[in-house]
C-alpha atoms as a PDB file:
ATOM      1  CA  UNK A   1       0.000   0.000   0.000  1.00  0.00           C
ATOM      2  CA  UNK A   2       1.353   3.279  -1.078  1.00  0.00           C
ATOM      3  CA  UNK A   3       0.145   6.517  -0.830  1.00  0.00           C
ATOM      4  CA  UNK A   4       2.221   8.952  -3.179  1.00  0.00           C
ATOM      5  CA  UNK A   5       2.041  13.226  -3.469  1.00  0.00           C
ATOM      6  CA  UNK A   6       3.309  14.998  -5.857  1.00  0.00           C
ATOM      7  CA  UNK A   7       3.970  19.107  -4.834  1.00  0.00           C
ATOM      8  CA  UNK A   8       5.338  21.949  -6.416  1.00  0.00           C
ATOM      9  CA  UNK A   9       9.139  23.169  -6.003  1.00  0.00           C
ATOM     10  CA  UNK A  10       9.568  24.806  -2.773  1.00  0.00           C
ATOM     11  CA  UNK A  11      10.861  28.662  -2.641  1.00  0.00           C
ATOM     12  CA  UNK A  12      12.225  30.184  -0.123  1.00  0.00           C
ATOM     13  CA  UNK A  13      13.791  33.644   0.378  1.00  0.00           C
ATOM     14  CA  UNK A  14      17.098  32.523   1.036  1.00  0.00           C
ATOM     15  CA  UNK A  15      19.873  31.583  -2.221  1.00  0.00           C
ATOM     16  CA  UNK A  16      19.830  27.735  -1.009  1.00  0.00           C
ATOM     17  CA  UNK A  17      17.571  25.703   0.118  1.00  0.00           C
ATOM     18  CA  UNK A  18      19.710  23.396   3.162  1.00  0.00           C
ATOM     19  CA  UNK A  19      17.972  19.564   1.259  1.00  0.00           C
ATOM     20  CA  UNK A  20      19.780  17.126   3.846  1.00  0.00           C
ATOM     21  CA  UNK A  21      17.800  19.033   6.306  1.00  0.00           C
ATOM     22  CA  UNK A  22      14.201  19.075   4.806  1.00  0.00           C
ATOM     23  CA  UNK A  23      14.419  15.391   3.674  1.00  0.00           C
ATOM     24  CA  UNK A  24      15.196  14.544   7.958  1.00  0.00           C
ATOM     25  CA  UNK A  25      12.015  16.595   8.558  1.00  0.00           C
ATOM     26  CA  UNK A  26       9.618  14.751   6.448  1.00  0.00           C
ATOM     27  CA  UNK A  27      11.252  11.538   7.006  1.00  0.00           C
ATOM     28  CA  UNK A  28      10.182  12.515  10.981  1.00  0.00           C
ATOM     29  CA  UNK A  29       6.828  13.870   9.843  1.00  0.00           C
ATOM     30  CA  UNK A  30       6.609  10.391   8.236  1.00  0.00           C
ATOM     31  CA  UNK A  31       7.837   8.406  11.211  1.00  0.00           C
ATOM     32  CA  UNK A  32       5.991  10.097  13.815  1.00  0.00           C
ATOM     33  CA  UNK A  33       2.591  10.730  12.185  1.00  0.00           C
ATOM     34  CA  UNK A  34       1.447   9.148   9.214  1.00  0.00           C
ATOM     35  CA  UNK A  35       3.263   5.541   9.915  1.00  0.00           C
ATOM     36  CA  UNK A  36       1.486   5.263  13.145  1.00  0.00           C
ATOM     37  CA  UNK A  37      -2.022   6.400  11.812  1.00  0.00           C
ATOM     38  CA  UNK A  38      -1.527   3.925   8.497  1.00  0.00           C
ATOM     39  CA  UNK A  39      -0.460   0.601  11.107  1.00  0.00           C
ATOM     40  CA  UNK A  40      -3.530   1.866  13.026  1.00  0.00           C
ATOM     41  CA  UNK A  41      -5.818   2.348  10.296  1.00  0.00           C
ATOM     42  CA  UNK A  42      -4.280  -1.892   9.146  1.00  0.00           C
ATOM     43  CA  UNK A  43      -4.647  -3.243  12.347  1.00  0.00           C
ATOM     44  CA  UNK A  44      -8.547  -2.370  12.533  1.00  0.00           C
ATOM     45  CA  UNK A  45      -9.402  -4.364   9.526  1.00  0.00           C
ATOM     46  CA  UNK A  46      -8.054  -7.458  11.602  1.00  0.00           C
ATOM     47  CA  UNK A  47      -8.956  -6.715  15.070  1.00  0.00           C
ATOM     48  CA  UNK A  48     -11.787  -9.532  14.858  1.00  0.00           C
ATOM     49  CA  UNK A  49      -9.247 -12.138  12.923  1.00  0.00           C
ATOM     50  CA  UNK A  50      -8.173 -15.150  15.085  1.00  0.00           C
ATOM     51  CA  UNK A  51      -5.140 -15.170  13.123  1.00  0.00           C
ATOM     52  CA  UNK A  52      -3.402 -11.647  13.954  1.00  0.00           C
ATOM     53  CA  UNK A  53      -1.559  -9.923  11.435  1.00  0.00           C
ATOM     54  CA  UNK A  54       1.236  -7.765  11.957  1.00  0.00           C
ATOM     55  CA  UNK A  55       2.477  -4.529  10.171  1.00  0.00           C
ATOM     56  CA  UNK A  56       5.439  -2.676   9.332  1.00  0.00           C
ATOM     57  CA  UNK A  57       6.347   0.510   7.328  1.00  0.00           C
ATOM     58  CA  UNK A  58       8.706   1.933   5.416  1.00  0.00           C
ATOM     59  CA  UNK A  59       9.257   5.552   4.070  1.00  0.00           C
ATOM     60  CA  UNK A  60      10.885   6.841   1.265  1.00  0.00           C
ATOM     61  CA  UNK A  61      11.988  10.616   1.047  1.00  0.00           C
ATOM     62  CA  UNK A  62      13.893  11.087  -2.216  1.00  0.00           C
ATOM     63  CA  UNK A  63      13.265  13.937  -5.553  1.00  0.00           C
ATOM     64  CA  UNK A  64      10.868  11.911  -7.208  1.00  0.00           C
ATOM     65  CA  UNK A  65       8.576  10.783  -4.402  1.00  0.00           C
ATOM     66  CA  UNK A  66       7.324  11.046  -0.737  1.00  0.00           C
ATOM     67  CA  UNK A  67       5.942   7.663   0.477  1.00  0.00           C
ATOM     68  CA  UNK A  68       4.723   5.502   3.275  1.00  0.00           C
ATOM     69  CA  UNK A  69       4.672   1.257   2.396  1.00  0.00           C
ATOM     70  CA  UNK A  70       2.266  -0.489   5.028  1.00  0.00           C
ATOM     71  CA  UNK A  71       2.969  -4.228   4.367  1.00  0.00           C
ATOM     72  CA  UNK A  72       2.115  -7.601   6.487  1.00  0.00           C
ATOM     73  CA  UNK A  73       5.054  -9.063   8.728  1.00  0.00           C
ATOM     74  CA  UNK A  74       4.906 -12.162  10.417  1.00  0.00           C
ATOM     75  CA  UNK A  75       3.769 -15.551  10.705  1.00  0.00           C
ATOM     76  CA  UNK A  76       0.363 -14.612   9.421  1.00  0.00           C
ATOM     77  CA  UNK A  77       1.209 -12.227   6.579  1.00  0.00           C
ATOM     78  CA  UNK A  78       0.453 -14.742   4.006  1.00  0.00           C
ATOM     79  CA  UNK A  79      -2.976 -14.787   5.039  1.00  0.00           C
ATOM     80  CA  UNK A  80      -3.224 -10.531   4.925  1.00  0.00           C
ATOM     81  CA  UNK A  81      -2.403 -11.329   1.215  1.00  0.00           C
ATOM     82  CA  UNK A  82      -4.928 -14.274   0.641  1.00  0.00           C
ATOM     83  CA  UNK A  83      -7.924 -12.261   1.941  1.00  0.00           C
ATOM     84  CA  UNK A  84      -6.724  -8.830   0.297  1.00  0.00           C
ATOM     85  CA  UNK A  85      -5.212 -10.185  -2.839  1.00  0.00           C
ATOM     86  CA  UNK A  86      -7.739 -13.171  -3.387  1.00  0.00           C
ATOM     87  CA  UNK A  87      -7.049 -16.715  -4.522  1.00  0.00           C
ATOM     88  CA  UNK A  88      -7.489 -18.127  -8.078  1.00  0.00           C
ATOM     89  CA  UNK A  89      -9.438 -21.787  -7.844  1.00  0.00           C
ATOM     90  CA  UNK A  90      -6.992 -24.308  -6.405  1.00  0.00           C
ATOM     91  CA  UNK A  91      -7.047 -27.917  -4.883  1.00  0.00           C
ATOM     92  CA  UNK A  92      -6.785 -28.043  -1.206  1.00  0.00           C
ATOM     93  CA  UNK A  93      -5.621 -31.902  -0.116  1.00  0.00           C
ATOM     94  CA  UNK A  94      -5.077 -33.038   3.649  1.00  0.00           C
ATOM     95  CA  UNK A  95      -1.485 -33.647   4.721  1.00  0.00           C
ATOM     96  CA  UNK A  96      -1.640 -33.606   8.636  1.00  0.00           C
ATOM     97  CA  UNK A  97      -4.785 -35.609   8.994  1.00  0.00           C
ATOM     98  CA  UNK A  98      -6.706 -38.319   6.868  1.00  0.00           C
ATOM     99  CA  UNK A  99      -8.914 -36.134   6.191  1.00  0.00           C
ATOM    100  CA  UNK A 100     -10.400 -31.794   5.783  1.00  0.00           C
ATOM    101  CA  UNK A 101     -13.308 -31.294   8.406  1.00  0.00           C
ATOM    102  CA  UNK A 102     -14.587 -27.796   7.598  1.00  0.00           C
ATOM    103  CA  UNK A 103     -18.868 -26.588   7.694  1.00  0.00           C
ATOM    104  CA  UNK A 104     -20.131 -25.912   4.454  1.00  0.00           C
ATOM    105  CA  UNK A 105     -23.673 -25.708   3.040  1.00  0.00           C
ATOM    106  CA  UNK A 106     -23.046 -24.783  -0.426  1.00  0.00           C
ATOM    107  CA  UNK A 107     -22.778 -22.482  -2.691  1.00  0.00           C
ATOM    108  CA  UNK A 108     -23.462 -18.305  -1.014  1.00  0.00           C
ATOM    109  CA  UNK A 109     -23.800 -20.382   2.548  1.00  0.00           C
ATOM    110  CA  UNK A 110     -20.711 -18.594   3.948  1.00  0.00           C
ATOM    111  CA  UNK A 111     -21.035 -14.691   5.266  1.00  0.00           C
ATOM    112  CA  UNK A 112     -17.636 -13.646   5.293  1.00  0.00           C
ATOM    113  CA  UNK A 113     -16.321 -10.961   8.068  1.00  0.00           C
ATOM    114  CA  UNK A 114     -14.837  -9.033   5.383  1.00  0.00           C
ATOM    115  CA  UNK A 115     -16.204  -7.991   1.976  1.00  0.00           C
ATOM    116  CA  UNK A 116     -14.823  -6.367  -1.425  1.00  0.00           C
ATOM    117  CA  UNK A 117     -13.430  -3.178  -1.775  1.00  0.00           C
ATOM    118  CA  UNK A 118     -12.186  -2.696   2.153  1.00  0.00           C
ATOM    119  CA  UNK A 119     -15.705  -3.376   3.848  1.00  0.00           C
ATOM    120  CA  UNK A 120     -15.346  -5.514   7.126  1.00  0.00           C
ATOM    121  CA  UNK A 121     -17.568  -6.321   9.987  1.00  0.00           C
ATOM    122  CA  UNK A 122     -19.363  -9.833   8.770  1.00  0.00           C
ATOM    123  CA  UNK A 123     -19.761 -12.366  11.368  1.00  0.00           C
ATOM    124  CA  UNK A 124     -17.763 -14.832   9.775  1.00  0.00           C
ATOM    125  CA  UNK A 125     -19.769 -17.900   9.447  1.00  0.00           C
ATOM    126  CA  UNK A 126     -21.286 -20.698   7.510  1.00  0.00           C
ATOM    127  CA  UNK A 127     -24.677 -20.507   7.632  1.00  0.00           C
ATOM    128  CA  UNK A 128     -27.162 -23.697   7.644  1.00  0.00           C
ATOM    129  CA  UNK A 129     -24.539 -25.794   7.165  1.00  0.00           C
ATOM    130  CA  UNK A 130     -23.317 -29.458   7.839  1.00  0.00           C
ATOM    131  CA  UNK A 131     -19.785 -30.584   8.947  1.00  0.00           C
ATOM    132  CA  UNK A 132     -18.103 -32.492   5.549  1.00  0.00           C
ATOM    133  CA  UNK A 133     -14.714 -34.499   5.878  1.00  0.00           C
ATOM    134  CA  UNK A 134     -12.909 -35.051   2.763  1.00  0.00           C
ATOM    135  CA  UNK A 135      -9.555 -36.062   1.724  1.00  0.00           C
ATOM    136  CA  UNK A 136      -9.324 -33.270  -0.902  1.00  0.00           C
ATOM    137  CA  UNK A 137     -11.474 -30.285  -1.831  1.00  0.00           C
ATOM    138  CA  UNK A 138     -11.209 -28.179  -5.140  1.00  0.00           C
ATOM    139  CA  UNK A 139     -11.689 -24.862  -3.738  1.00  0.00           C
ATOM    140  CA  UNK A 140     -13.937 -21.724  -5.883  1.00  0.00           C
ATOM    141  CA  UNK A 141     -11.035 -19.017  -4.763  1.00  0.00           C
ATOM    142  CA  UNK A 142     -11.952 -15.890  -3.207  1.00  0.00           C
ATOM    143  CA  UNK A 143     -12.227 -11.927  -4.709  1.00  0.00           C
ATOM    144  CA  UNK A 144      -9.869  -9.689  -3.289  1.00  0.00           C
ATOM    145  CA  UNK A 145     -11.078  -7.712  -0.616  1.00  0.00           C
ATOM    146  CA  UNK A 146      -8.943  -4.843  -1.608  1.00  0.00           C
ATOM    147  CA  UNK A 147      -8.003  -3.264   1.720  1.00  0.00           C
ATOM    148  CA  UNK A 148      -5.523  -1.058   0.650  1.00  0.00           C
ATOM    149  CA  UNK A 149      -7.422   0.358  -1.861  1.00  0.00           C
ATOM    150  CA  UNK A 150     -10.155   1.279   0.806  1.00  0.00           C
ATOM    151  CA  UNK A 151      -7.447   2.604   3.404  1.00  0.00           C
ATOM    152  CA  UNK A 152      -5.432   5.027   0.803  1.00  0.00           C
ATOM    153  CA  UNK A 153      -9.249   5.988  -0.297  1.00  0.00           C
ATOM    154  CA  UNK A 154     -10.149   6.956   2.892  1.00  0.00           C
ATOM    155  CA  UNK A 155      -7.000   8.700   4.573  1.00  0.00           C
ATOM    156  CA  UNK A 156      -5.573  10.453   1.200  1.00  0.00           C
ATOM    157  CA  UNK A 157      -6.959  13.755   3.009  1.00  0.00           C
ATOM    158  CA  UNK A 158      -5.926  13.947   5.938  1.00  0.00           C
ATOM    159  CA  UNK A 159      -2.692  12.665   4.363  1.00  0.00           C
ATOM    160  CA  UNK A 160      -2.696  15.895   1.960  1.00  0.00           C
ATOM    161  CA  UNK A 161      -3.800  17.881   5.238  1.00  0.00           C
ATOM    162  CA  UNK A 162      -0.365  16.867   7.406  1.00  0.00           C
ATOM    163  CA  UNK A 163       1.642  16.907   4.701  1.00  0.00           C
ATOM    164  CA  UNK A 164       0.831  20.390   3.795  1.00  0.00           C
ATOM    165  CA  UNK A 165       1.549  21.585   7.590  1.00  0.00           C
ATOM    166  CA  UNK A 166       4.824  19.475   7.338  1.00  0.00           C
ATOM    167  CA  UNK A 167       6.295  22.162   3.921  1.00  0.00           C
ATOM    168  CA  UNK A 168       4.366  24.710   5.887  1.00  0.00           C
ATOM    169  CA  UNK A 169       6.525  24.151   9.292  1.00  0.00           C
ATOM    170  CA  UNK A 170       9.742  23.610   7.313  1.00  0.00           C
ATOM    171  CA  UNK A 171       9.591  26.325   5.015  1.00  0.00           C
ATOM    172  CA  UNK A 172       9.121  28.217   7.934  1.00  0.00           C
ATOM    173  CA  UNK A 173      12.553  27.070   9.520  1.00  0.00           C
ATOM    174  CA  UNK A 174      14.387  27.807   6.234  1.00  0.00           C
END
């Protein structure tokens, strides 16, 4: 997930503008404000999931861009990109046990907790359904819930809105 701004060149009164200086004061406006809100803004699409994910972020300060990357870390970050990403059809065959026990009912039977396009609050269940053991299962695959698309939708202003008092506060200091 990236969330890129483009501004126009900064002008100050003095000959020479001290670079070194403002790239430590976004990377800091970075660190210490939007990181924390974006991990926040992550962890709340998870907060019901028994498998917790964790999150990480990285800035980038150079000429050409400005940019925090939220991205899954740990054990369960392959899940983060199953539900997010989706899956194409696949097989799914039992290696620890004899056999898959899962609930199913068919077809539309599950309500997930998550849907498309960042929306999440379902209760995560199968409903009317019967417990099914099987020694493989061809699974349908799942859309892609598209989280990040959802979270850069819905902080891109207040993004603008602290950037802008970031050049504000710097050229200030120049």
């Amino acid at each position: 997930m990236a969330l890129t701004v483009a501004y126009r060149a900064l002008r100050s009164r003095r000959k020479f503008v001290n670079m070194p200086e403002v790239k430590k004061q976004l990377e800091q406006v970075l660190e210490r404000e939007v990181k924390p809100e974006l991990i926040k803004r992550f962890e709340r699409v998870t907060v019901n999931w028994e498998h917790k994910v964790d999150f990480r972020g990285r800035k980038f300060v150079n000429t050409k861009r400005i940019m925090v990357r939220i991205f899954a870390a740990g054990p369960n970050k392959k899940i983060w990109r199953y539900v997010s990403l989706g899956t194409r059809p696949h097989t799914i065959k039992a290696t620890r046990a004899p056999f898959l026990v899962f609930n199913t009912g068919g077809p539309g039977s599950y309500k997930p907790k998550t849907k498309p396009v960042g929306k999440f609050g379902g209760p995560g269940i199968v409903v009317g359904g019967s417990t099914v053991r099987a020694r493989k299962v061809k699974h349908p695959g799942s859309k892609a819930r598209q989280f990040e698309k959802a979270i850069r939708a819905d902080y891109k202003r207040e993004y603008s809105r602290v950037m802008e008092n970031a050049f504000r506060r710097i050229i200030r200091r120049l």
